[in-house]
C-alpha atoms as a PDB file:
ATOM      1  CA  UNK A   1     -32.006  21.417  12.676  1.00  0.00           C
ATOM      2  CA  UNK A   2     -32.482  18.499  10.085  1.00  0.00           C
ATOM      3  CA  UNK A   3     -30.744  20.324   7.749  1.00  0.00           C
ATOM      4  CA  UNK A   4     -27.405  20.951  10.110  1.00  0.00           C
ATOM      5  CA  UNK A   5     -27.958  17.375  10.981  1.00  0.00           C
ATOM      6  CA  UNK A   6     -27.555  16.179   7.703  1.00  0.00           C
ATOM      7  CA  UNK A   7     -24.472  17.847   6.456  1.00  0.00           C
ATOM      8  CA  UNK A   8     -22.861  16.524   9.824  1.00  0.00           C
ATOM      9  CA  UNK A   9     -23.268  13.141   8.754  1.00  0.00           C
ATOM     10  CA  UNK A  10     -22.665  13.549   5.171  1.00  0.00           C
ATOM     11  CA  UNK A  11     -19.238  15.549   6.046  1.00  0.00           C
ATOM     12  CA  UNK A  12     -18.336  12.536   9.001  1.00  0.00           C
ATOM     13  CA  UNK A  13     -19.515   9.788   6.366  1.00  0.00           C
ATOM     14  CA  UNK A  14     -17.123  11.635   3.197  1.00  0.00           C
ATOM     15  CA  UNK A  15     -14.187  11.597   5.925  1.00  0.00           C
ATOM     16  CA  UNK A  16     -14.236   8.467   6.671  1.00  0.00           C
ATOM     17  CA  UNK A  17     -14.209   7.028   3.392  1.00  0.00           C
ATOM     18  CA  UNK A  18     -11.708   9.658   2.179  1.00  0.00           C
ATOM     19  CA  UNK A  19      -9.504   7.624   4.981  1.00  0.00           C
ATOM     20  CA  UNK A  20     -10.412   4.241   3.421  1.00  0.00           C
ATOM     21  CA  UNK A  21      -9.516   5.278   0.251  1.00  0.00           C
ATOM     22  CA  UNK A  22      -5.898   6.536   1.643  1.00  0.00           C
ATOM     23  CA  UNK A  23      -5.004   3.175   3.175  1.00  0.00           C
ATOM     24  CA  UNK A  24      -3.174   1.653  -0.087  1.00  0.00           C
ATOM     25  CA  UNK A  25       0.610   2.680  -0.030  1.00  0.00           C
ATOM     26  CA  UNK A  26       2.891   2.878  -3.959  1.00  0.00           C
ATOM     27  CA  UNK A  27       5.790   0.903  -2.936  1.00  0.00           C
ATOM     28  CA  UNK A  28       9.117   0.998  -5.332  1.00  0.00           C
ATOM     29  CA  UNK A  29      11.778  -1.675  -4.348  1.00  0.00           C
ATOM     30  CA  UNK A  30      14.206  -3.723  -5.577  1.00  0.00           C
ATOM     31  CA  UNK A  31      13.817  -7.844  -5.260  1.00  0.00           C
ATOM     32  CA  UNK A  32      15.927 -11.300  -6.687  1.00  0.00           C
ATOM     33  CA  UNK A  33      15.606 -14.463  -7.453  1.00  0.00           C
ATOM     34  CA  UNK A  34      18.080 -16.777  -7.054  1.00  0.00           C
ATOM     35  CA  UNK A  35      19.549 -19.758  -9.189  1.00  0.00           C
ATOM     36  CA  UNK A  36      19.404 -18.386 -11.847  1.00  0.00           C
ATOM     37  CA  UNK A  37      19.853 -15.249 -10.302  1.00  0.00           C
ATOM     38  CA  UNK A  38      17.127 -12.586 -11.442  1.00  0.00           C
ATOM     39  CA  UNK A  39      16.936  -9.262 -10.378  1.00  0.00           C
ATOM     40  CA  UNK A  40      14.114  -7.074 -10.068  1.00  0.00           C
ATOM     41  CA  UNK A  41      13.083  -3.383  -9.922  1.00  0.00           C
ATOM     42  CA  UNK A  42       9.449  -2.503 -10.234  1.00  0.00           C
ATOM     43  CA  UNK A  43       6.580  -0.653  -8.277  1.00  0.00           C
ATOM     44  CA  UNK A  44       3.919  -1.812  -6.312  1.00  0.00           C
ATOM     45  CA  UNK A  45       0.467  -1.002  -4.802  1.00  0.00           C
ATOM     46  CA  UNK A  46       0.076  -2.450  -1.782  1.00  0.00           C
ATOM     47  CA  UNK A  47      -3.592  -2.970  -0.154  1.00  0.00           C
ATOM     48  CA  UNK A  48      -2.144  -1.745   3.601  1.00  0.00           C
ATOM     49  CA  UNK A  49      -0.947   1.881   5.166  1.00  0.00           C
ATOM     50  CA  UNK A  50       2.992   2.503   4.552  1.00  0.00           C
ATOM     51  CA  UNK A  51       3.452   1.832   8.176  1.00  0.00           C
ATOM     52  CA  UNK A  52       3.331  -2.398   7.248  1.00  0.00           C
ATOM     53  CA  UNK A  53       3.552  -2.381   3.628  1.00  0.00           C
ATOM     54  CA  UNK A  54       7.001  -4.105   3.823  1.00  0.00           C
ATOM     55  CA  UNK A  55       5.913  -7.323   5.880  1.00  0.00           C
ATOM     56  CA  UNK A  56       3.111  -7.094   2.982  1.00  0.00           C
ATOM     57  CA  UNK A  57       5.004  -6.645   0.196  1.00  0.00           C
ATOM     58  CA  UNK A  58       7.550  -9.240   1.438  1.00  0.00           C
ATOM     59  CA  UNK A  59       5.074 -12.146   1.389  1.00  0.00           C
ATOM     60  CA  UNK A  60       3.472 -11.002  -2.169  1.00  0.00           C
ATOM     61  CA  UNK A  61       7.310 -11.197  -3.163  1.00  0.00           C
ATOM     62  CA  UNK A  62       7.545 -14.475  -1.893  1.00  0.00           C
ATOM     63  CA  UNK A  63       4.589 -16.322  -3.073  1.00  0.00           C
ATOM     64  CA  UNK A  64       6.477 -15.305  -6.402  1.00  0.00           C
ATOM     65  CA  UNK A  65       9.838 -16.971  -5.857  1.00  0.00           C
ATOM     66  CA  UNK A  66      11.370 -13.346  -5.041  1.00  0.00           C
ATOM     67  CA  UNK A  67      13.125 -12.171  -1.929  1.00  0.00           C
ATOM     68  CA  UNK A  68      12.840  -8.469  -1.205  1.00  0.00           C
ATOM     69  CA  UNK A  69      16.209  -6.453  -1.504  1.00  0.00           C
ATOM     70  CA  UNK A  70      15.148  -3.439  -0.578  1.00  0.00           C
ATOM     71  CA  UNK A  71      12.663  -1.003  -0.187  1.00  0.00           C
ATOM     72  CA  UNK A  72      13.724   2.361  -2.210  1.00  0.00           C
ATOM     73  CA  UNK A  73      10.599   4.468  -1.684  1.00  0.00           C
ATOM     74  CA  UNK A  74       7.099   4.394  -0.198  1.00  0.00           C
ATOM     75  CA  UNK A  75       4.392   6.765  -0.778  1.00  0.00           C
ATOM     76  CA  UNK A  76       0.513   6.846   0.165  1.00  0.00           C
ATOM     77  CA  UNK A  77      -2.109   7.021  -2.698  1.00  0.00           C
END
């Protein structure tokens, strides 16, 4: 019983942080910045599901100087 007991926690415990570790999102997208104008194509990891990676990528961007263009592909690691 202890042993059935165990190896339902240790399966529930390696799902769970199987899910934590799936919560980053590989974002590729293009970006500028202006006067002089600068543009930009380059991946990114973001800490957040793929779901609200843009809003999250858009304020990295901007803390940067950059505005984001667009958004060409997004992927979960």
């Amino acid at each position: 019983m202890k042993r059935t007991a165990s190896l339902i926690v240790g399966t529930l415990g390696a799902l769970l942080l199987s899910g934590a570790a799936q919560a980053a999102c590989q974002v590729e997208y293009k970006a500028k910045r202006d006067s002089p104008l600068e543009l930009y194509y380059d991946v990114a990891v973001v800490d957040a599901p793929c779901a609200s990676a843009e809003a999250a990528l858009r304020a990295r961007l901007a803390a940067r100087g950059l505005t984001l263009l667009k958004i060409l592909s997004k992927r979960e690691t």
